[in-house]
C-alpha atoms as a PDB file:
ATOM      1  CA  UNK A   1      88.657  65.144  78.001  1.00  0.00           C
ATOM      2  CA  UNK A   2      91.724  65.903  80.155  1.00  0.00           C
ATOM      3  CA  UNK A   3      92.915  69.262  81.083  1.00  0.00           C
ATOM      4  CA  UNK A   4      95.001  71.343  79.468  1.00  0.00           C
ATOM      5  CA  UNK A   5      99.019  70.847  80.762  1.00  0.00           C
ATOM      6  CA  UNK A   6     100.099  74.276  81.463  1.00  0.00           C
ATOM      7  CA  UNK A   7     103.432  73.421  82.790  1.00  0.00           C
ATOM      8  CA  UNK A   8     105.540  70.847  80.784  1.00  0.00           C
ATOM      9  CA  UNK A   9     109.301  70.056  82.328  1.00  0.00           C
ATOM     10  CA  UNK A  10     111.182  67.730  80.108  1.00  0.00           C
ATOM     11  CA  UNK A  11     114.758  66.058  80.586  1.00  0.00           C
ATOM     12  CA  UNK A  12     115.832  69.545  82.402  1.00  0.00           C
ATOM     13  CA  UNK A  13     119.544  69.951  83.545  1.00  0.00           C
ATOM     14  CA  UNK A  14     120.942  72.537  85.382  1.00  0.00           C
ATOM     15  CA  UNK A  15     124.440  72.686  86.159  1.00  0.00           C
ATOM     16  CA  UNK A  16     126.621  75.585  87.734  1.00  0.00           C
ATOM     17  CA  UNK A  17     130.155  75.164  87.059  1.00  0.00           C
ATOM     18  CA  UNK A  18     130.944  71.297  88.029  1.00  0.00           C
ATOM     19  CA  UNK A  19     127.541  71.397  89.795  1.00  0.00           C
ATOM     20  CA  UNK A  20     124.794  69.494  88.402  1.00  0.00           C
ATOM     21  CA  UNK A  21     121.394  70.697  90.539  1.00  0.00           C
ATOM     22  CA  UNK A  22     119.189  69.075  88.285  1.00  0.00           C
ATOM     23  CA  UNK A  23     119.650  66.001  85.705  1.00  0.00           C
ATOM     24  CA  UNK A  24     117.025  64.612  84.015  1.00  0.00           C
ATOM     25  CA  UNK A  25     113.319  66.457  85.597  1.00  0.00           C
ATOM     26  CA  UNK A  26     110.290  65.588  83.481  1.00  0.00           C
ATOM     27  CA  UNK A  27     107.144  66.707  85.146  1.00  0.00           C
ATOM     28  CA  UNK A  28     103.482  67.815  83.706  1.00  0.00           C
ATOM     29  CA  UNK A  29     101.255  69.733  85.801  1.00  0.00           C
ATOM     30  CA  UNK A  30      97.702  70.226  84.050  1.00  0.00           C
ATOM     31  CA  UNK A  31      94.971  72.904  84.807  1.00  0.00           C
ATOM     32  CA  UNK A  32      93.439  73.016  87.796  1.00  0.00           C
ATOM     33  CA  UNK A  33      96.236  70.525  89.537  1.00  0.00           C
ATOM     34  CA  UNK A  34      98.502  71.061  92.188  1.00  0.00           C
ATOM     35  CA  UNK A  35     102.013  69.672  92.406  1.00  0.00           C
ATOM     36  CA  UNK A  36     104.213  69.543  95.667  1.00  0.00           C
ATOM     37  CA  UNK A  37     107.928  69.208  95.422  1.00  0.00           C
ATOM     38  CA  UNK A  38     109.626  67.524  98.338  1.00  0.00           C
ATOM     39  CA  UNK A  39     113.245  67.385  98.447  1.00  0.00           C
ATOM     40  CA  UNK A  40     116.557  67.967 100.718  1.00  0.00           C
ATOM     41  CA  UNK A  41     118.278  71.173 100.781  1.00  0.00           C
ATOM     42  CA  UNK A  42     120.228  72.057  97.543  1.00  0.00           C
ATOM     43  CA  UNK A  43     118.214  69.405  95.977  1.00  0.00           C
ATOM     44  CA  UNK A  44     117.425  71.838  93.401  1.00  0.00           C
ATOM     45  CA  UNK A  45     113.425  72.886  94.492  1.00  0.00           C
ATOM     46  CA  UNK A  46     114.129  76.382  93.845  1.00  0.00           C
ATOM     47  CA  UNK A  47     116.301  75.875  91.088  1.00  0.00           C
ATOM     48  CA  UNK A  48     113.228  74.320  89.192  1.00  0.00           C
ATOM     49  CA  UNK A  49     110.959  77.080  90.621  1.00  0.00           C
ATOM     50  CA  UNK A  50     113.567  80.041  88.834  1.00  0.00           C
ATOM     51  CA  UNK A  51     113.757  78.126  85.262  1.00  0.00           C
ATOM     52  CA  UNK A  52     110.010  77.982  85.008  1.00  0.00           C
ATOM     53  CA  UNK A  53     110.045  81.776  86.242  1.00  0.00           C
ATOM     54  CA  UNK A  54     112.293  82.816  83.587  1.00  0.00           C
ATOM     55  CA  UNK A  55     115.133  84.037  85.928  1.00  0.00           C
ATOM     56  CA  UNK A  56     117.251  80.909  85.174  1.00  0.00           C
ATOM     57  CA  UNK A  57     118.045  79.440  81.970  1.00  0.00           C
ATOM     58  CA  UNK A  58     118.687  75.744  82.036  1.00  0.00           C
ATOM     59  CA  UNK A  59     121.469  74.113  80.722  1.00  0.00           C
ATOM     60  CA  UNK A  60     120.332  71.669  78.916  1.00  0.00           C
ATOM     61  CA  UNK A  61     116.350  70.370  78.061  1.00  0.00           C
ATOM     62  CA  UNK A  62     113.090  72.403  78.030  1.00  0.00           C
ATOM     63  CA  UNK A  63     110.408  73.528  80.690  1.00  0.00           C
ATOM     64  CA  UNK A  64     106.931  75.593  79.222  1.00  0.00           C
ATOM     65  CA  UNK A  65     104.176  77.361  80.764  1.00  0.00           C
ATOM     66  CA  UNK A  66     100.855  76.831  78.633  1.00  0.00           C
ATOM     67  CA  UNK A  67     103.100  75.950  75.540  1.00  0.00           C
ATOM     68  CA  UNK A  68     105.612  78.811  75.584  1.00  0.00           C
ATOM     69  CA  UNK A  69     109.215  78.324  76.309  1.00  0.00           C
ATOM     70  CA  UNK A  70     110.758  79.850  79.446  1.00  0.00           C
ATOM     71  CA  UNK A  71     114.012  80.222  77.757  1.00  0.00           C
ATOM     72  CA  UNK A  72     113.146  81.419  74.167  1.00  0.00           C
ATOM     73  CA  UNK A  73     109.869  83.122  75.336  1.00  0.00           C
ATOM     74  CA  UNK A  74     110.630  84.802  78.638  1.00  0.00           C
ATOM     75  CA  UNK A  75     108.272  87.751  77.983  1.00  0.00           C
ATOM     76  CA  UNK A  76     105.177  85.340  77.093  1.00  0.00           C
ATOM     77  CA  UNK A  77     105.856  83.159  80.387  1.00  0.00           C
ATOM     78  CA  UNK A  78     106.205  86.074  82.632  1.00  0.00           C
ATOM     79  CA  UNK A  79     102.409  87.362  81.583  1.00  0.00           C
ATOM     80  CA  UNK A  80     100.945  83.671  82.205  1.00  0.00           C
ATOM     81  CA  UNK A  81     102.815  83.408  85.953  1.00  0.00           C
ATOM     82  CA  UNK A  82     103.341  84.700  89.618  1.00  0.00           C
ATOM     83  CA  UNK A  83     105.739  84.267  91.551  1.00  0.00           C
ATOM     84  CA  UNK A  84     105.408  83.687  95.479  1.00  0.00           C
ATOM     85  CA  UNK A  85     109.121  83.113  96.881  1.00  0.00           C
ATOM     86  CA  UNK A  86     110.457  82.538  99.985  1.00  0.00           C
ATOM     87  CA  UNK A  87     109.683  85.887 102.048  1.00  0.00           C
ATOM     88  CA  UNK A  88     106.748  88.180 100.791  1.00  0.00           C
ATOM     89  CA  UNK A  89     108.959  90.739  99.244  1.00  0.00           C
ATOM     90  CA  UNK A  90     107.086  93.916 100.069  1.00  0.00           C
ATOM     91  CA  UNK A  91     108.253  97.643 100.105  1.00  0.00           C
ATOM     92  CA  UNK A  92     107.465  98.579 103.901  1.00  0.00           C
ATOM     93  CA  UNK A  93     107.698 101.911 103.720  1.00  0.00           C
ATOM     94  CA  UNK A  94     104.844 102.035 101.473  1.00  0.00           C
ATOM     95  CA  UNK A  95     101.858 101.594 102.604  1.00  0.00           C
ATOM     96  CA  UNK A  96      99.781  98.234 101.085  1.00  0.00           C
ATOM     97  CA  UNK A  97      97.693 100.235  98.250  1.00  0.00           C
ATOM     98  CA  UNK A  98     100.994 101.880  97.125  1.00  0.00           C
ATOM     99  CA  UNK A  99     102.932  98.349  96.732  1.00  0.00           C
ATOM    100  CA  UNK A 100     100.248  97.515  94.811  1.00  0.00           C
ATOM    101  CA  UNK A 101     100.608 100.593  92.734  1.00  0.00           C
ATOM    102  CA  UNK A 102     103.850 100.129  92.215  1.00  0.00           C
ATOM    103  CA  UNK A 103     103.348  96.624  91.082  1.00  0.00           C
ATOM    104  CA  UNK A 104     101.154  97.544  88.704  1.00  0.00           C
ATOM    105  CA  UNK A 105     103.274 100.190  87.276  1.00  0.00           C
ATOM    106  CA  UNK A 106     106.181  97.512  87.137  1.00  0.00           C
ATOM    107  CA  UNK A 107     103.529  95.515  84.489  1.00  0.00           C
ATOM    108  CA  UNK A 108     102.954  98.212  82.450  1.00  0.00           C
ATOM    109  CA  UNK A 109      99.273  98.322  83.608  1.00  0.00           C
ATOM    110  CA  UNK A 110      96.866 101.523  84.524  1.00  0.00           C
ATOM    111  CA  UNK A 111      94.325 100.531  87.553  1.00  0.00           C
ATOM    112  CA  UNK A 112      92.059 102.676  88.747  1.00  0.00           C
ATOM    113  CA  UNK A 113      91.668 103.652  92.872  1.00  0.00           C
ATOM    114  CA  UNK A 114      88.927 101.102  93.094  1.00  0.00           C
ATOM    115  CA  UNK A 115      90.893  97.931  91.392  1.00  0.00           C
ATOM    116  CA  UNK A 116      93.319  98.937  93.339  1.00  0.00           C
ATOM    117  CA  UNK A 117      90.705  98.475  96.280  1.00  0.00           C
ATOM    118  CA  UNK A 118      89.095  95.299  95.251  1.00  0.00           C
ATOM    119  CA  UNK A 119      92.535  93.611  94.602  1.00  0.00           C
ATOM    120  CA  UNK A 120      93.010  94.361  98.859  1.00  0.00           C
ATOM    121  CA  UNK A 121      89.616  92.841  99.182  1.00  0.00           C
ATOM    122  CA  UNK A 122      90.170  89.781  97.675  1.00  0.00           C
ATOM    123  CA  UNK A 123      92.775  89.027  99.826  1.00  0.00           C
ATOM    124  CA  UNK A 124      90.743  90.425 103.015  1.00  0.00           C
ATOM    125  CA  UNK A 125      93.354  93.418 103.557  1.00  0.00           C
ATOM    126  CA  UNK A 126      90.668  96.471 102.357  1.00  0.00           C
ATOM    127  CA  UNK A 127      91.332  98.193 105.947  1.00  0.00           C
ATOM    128  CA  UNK A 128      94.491  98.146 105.979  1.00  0.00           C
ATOM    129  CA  UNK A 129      94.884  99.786 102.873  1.00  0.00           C
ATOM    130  CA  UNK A 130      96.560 102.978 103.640  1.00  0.00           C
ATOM    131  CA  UNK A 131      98.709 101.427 106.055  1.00  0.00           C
ATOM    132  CA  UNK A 132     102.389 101.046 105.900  1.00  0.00           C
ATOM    133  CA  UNK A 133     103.535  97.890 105.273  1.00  0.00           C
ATOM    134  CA  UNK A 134     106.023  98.036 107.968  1.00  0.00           C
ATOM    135  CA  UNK A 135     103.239  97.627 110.843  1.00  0.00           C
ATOM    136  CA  UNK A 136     102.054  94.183 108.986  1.00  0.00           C
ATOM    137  CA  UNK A 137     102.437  90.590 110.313  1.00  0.00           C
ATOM    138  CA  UNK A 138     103.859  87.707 107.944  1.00  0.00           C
ATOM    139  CA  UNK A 139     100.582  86.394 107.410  1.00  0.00           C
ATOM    140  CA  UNK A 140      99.068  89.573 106.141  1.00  0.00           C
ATOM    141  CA  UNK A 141     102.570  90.444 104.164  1.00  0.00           C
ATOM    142  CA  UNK A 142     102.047  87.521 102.049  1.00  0.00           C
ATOM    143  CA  UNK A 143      98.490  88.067 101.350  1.00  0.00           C
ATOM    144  CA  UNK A 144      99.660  91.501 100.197  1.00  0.00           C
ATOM    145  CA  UNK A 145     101.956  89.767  97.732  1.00  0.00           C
ATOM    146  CA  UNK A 146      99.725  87.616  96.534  1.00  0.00           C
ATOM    147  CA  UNK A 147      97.059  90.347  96.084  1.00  0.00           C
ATOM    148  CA  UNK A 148      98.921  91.599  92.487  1.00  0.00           C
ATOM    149  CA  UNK A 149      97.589  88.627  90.818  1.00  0.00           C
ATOM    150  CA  UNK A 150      94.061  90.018  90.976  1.00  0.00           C
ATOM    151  CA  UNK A 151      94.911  92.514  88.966  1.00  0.00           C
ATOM    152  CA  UNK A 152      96.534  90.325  85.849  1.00  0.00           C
ATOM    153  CA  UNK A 153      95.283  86.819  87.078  1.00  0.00           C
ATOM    154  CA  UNK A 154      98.178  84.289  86.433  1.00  0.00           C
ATOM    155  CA  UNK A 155      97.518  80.972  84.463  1.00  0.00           C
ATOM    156  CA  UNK A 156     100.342  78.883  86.800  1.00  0.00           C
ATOM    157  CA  UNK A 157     101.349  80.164  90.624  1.00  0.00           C
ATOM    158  CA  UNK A 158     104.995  79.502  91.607  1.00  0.00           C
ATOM    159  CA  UNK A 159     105.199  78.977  95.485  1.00  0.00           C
ATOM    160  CA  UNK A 160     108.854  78.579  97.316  1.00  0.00           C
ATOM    161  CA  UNK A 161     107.964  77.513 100.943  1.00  0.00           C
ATOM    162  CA  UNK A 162     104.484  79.812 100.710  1.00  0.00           C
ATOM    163  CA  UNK A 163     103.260  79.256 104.556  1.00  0.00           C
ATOM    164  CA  UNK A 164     106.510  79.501 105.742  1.00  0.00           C
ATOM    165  CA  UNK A 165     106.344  82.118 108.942  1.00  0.00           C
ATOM    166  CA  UNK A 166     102.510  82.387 108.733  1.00  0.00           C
ATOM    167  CA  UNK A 167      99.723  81.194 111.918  1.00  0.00           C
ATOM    168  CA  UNK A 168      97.252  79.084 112.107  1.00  0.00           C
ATOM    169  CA  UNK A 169      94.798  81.660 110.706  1.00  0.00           C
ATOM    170  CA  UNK A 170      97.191  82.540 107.956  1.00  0.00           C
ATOM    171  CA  UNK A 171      97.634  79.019 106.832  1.00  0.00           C
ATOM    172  CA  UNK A 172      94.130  78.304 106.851  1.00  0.00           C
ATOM    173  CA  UNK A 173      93.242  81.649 104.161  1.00  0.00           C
ATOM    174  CA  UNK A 174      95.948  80.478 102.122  1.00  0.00           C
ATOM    175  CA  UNK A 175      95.099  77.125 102.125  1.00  0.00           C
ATOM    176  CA  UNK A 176      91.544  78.632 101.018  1.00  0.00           C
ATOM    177  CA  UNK A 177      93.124  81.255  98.663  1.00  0.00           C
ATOM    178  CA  UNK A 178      94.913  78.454  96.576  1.00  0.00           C
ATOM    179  CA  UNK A 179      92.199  76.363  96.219  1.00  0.00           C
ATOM    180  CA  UNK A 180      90.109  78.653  94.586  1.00  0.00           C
ATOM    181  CA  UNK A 181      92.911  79.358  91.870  1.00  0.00           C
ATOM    182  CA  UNK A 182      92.622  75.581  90.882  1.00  0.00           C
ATOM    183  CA  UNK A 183      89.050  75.433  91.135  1.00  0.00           C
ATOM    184  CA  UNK A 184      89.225  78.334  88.143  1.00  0.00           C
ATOM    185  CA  UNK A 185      91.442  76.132  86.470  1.00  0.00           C
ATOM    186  CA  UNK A 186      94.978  77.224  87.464  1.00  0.00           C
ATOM    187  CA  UNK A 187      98.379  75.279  87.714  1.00  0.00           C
ATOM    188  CA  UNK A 188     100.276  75.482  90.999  1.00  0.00           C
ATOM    189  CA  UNK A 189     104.039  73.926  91.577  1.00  0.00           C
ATOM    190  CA  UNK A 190     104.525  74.497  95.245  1.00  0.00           C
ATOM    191  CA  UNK A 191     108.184  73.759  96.550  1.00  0.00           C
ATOM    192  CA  UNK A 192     108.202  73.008 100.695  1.00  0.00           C
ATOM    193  CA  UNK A 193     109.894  70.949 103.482  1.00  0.00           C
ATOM    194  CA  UNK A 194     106.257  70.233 104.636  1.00  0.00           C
ATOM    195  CA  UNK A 195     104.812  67.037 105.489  1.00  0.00           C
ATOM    196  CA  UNK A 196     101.302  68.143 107.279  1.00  0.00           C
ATOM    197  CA  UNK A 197      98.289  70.722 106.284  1.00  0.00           C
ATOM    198  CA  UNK A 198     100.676  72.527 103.578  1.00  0.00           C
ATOM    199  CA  UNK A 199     100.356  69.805 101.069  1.00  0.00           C
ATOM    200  CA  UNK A 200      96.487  69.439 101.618  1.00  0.00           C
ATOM    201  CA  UNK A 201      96.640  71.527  98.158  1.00  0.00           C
ATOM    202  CA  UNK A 202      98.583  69.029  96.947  1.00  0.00           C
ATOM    203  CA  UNK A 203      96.887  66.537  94.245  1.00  0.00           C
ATOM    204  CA  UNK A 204     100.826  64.854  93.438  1.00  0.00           C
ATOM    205  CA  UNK A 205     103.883  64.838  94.848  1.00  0.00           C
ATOM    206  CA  UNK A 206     106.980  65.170  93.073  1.00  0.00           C
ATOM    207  CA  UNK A 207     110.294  64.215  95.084  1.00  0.00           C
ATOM    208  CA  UNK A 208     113.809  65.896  93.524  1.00  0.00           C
ATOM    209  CA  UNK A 209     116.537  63.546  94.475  1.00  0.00           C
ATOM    210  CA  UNK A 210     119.598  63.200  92.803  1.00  0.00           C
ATOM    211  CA  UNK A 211     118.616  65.938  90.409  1.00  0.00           C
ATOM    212  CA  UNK A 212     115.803  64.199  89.276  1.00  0.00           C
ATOM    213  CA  UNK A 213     112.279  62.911  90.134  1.00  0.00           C
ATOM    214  CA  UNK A 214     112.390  59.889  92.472  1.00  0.00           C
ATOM    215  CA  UNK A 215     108.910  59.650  92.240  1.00  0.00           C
ATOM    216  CA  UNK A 216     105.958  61.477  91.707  1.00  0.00           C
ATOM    217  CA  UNK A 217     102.864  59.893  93.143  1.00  0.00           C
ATOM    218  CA  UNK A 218      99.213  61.141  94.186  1.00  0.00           C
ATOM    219  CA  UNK A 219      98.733  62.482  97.178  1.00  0.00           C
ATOM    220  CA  UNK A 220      95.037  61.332  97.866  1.00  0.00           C
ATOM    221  CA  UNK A 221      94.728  58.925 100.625  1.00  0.00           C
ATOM    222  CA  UNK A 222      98.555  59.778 102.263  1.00  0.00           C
ATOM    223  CA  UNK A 223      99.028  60.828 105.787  1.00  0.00           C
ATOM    224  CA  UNK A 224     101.923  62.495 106.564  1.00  0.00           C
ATOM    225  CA  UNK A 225     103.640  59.854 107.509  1.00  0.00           C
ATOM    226  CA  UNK A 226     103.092  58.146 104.577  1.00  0.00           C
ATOM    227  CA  UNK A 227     104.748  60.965 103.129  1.00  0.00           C
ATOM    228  CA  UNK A 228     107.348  60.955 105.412  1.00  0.00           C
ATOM    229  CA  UNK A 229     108.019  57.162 104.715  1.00  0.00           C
ATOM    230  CA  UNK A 230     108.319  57.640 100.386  1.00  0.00           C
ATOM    231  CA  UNK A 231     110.461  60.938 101.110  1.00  0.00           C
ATOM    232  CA  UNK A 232     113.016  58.613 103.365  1.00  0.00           C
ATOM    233  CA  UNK A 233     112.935  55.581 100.826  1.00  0.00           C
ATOM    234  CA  UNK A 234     113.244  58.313  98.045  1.00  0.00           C
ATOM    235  CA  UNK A 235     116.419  60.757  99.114  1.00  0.00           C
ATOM    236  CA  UNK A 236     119.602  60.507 100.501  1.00  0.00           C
ATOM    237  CA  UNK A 237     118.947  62.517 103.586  1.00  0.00           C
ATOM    238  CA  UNK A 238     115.710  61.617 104.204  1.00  0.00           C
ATOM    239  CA  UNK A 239     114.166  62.006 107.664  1.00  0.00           C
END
């Protein structure tokens, strides 16, 4: 039986003034399935990332998360998602259990000191809990962000460029980190300029050109320069 599609794009437009960023995107993403989106700058990547996470409203078409609509049902999509964009977007004055706090509070939710604790754990940042934020390194910063979606798990995981500034190490964890959320059955639509170990997540890859998918192909069995090759054949500034 095949798995549930928790994201459904279909014939999405997105135009700003005279500016069409998108024309046309139809793309499914099932549970448990990974999708990479490869494109040139302004080729509308995070665009596409922002209707899905409710903070744009397309212009014309539909995109869903687990059948609700992100334009008519904002409030349903926002419970069933999280958001990674570019930049971990912490408060570095607080100190990593307080952002967490505060994230919580943001949701409307009441966690106790020790979810609060085992939210850090999960994403191996325990001892740094009382630490400010401010003394962290990129790679533990965006472990920190992702670590408020142990405390309301989402169904789909947004990511805008989600190793970008991170080592080797930090790479490798989230690499780890995002394979367990498919192996429990969650949807991820990952936008990046990668071509190497970031789309080793990746089961398809979806290339935006022209406002629309060029292709969308699996990524078992390509090297990265057989995804360099389809990205060049598929977009006007290819390289």
């Amino acid at each position: 039986m095949a798995s549930e599609i928790l994201v459904r794009i279909s014939g999405l437009r997105k135009t700003f003034g005279a500016h069409r960023v998108l024309d046309g995107v139809t793309l499914d993403v099932r549970a448990g399935e990974a999708v990479a989106l490869l494109g040139a700058n302004g080729a509308g990547k995070t665009t596409l990332l922002k209707i899905l996470a409710t903070l744009v409203r397309p212009t014309r078409g539909a995109a869903a998360i687990a059948g609700h609509d992100c334009a008519r049902q904002p409030e349903a999509v926002r419970r069933l998602i999280g958001l990674v964009a570019h930049g971990a977007h912490v408060y570095e004055d607080l100190t990593a259990r307080e952002n967490l706090r505060f994230w919580a509070g943001l949701a409307g939710l009441r966690v106790a000191a020790d979810g609060l604790t085992a939210a850090l754990a999960d994403v191996e940042l325990e001892r740094y809990a009382d630490v400010r934020v401010r003394t962290f390194s990129a790679g533990m910063r965006r472990r920190l962000s992702l670590a408020r979606f142990a405390l309301t798990p989402p169904r789909v995981l947004l990511l805008d460029e989600p190793s970008a500034g991170l080592d080797q190490r930090g790479k490798k964890w989230l690499e780890e980190y995002l394979q367990a959320f498919k192996t429990r059955g969650g949807a991820i639509v990952m936008a990046t300029h990668s071509f190497g170990r970031e789309l080793g997540i990746a089961d398809r890859i979806a290339i935006l050109a022209a406002g629309a998918i060029a292709l969308d192909t699996p990524r078992a069995g390509l090297g990265a320069d057989d995804v360099q090759r389809l990205y060049a054949l598929h977009t006007e500034n290819g390289s």
